[in-house]
Protein backbone atom coordinates (compact mmCIF):
# COMPACT_ATOMS: atom_id res chain seq x y z
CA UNK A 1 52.27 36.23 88.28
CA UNK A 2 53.96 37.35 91.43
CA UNK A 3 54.98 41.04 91.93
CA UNK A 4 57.76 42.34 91.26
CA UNK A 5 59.84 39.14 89.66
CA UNK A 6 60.40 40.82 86.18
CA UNK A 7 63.86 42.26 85.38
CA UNK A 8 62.48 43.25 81.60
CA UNK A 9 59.38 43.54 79.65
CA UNK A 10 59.38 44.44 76.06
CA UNK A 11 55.45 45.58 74.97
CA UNK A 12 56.28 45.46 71.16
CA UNK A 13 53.34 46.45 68.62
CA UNK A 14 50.41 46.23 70.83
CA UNK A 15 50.39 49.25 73.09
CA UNK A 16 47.98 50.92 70.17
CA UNK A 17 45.58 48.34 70.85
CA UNK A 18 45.34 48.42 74.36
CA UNK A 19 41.70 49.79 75.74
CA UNK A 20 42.96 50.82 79.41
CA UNK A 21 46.22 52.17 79.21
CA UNK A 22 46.38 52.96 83.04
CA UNK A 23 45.50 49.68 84.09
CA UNK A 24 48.03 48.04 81.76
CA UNK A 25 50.70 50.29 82.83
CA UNK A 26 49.98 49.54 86.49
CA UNK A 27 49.84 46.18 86.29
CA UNK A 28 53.53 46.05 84.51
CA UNK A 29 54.78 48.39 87.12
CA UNK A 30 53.35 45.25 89.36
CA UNK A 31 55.44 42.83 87.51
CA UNK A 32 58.73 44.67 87.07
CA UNK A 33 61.39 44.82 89.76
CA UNK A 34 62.12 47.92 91.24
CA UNK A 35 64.89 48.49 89.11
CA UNK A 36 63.17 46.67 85.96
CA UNK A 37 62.94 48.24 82.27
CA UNK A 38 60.26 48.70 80.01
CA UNK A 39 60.45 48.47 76.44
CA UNK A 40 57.61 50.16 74.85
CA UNK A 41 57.16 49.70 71.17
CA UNK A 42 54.53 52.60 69.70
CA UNK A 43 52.62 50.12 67.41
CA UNK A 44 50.32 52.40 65.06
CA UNK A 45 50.31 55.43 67.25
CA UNK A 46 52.01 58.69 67.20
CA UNK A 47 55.02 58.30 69.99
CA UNK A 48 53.77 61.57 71.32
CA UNK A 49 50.57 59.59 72.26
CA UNK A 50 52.88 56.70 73.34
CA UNK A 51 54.67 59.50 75.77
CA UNK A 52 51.71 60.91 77.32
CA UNK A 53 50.02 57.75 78.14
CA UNK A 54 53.33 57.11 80.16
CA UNK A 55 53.18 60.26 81.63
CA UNK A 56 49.41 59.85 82.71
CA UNK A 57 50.27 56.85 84.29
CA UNK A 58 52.28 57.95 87.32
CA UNK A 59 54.10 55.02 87.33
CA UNK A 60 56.74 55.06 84.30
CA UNK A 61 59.66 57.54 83.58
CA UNK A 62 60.89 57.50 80.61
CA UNK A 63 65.03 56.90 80.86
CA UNK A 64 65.31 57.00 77.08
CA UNK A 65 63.66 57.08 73.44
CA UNK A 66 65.01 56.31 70.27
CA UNK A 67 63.35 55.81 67.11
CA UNK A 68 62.31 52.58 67.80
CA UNK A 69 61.44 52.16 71.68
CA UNK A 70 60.78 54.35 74.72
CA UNK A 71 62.71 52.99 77.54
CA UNK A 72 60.59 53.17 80.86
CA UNK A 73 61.83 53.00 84.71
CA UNK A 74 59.38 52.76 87.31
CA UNK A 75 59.42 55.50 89.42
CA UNK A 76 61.35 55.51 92.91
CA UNK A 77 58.36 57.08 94.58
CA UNK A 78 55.44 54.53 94.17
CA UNK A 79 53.03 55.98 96.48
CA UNK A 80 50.93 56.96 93.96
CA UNK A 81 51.36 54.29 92.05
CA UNK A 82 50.57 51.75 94.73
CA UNK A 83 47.21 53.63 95.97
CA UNK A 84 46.35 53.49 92.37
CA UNK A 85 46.54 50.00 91.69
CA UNK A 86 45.04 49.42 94.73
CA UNK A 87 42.07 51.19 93.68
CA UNK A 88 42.08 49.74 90.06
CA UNK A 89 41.97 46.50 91.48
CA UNK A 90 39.01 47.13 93.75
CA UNK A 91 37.01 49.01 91.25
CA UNK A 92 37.68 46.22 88.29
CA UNK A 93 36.60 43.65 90.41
């Protein structure tokens, strides 16, 4: 999928199962438009888990959480984010 062409993505009972957190993270913050949202369901993990794995990340700030969702924008500075997935992508490979 090309990057940047998502305006939303909704991750909705799955982010407990995922093995690499960082890479999935990155690779959304690939996909969503600057200005894109994240919906990010806890699944069957604790949302203070949920929170620091978007905090470890780099890439995600979280706009707003309710009982049911954190809301994630990608962060205005991707620098870090960018060098990152650069080197996630040339590591995995």
């Amino acid at each position: 999928m090309p990057s940047h062409t998502a305006d939303v993505i909704y991750a909705l009972d799955m982010f407990h199962m995922v093995r690499n957190t960082l890479v999935f993270l990155t690779e959304l913050f690939r996909l969503v438009k600057p200005y894109g949202v994240l919906f990010l369901e806890d699944g069957h993990q604790s949302r203070n888990l949920s929170k620091e794995k978007v905090n470890k990340s780099a890439c995600w700030k979280i706009a707003e959480e309710t009982k049911e969702f954190l809301k994630c924008h990608p962060k205005v500075d991707i620098g870090r984010c960018s060098l990152l997935l650069y080197t996630l992508v040339h590591i995995s490979f």
